[in-house]
Protein backbone atom coordinates (compact mmCIF):
# COMPACT_ATOMS: atom_id res chain seq x y z
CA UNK A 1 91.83 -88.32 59.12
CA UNK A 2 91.48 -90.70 62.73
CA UNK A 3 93.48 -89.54 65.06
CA UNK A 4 96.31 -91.80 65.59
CA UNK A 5 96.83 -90.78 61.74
CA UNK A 6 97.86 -87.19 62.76
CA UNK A 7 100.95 -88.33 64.35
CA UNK A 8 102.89 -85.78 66.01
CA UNK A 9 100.54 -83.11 64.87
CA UNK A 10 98.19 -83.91 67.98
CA UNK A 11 99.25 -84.26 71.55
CA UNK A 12 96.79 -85.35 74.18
CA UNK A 13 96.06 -88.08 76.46
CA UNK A 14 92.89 -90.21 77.81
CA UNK A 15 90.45 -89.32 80.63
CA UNK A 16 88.38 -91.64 83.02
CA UNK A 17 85.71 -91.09 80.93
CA UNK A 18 86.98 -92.32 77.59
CA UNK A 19 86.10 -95.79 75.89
CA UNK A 20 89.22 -98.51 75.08
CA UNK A 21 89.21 -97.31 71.94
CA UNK A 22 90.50 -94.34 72.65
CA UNK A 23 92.47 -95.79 75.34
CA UNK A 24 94.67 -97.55 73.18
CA UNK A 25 96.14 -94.93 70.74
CA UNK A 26 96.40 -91.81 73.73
CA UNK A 27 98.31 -92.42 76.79
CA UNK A 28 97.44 -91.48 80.28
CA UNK A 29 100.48 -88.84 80.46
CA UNK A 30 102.65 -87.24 78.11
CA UNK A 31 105.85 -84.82 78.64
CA UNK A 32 106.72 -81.99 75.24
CA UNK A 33 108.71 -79.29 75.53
CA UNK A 34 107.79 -76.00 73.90
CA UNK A 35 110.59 -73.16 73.67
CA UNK A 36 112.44 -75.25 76.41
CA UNK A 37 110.09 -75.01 78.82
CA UNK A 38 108.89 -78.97 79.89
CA UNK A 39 104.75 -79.48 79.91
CA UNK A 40 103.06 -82.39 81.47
CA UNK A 41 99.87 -83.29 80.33
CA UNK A 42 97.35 -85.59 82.54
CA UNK A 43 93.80 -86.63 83.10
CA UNK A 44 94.24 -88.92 85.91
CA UNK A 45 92.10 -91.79 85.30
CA UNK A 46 91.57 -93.10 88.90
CA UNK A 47 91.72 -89.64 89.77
CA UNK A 48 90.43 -90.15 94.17
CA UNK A 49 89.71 -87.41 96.05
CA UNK A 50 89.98 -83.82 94.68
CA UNK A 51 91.89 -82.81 97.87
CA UNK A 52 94.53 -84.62 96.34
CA UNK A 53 94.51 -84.75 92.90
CA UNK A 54 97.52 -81.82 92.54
CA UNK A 55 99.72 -83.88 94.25
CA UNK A 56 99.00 -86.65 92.59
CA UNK A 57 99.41 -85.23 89.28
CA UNK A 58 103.12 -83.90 90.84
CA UNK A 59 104.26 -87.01 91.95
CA UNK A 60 103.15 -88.60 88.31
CA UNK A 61 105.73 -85.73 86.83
CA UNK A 62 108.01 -86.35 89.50
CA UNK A 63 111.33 -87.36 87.44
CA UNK A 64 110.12 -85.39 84.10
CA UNK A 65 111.64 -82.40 85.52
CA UNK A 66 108.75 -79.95 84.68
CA UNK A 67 107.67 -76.84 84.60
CA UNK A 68 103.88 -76.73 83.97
CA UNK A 69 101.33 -79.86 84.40
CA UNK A 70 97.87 -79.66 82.73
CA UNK A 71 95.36 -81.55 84.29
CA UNK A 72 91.72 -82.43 83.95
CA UNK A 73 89.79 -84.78 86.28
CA UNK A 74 87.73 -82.45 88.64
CA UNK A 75 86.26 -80.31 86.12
CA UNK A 76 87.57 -77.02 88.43
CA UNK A 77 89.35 -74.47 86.70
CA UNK A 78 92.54 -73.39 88.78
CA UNK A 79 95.93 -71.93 88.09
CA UNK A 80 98.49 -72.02 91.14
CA UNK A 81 101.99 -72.37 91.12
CA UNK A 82 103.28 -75.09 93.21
CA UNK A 83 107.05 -75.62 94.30
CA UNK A 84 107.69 -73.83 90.79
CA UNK A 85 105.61 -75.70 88.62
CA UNK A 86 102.52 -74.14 87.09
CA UNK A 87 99.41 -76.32 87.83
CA UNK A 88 96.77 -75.75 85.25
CA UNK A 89 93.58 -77.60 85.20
CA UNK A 90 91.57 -75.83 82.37
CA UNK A 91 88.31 -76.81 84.19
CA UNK A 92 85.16 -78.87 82.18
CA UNK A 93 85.77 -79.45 78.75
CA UNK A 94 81.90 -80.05 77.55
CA UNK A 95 79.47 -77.42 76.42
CA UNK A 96 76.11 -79.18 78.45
CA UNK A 97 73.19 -76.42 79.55
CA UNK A 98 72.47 -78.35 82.75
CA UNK A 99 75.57 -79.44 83.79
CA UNK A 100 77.28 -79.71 87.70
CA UNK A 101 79.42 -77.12 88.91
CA UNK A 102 81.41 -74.54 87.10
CA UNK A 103 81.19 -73.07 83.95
CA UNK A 104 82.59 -74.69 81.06
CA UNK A 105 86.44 -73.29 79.64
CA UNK A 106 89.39 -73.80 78.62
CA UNK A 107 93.26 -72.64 79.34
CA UNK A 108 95.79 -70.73 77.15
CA UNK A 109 99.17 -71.29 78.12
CA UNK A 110 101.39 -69.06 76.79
CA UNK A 111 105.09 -70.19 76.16
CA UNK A 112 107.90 -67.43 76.18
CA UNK A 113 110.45 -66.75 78.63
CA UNK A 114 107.87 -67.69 81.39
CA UNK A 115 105.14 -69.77 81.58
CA UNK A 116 101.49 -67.67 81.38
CA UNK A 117 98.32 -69.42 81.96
CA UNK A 118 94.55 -68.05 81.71
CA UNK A 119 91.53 -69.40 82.57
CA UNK A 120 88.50 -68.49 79.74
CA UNK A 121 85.06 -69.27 80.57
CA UNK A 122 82.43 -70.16 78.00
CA UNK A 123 78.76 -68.75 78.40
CA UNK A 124 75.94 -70.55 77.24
């Protein structure tokens, strides 16, 4: 099954990285709510400086009322919480043995009453 045949079973959008093709079924941000809590979801494409990608990525959520924003782009795993919104950026998303920089993971973000986020690294 391609992936714009899943529907509303997948949710994701595109990264700097990815090809047109890819580019033009995902889009570059996308708002669901789970158990009434609002996620963003962002790779910023043009991503600039890393200094300021989390306020980037806040002012892209800016009238979506949210309460957590996932976001890739500088391949640095991080959880803070910002002005009440949980910033996750799950960190590098590619298993590679001599890749830059930090580990490769991924984030769990768990949805109840509150918003819980962890960081899990993968060893090569």
């Amino acid at each position: 099954m391609s992936l714009s045949q899943k529907g509303d079973k997948f949710k994701g959008v595109f990264g700097n990285a990815d090809p047109l093709s890819i580019r033009k079924i995902l889009p570059d941000k996308v708002t669901l709510e789970v158990k009434g809590k609002k996620i963003g979801i962002t790779h910023p494409f043009c991503g600039g400086p890393e200094r300021f990608i989390k306020a980037r990525v806040k002012r892209e959520f800016k009238d979506s009322d949210v309460d957590a924003i996932v976001f890739g782009h500088t391949h640095e795993p991080e959880i803070i919480e910002a002005n009440k919104i949980l910033l996750i950026n799950p960190g590098k998303g590619y298993l590679e043995k001599n890749s830059f920089g930090t580990p490769t993971s991924f984030a769990i973000l768990t949805v109840t009453e509150t918003l819980q986020a962890e960081i899990i690294n993968i060893a090569l």
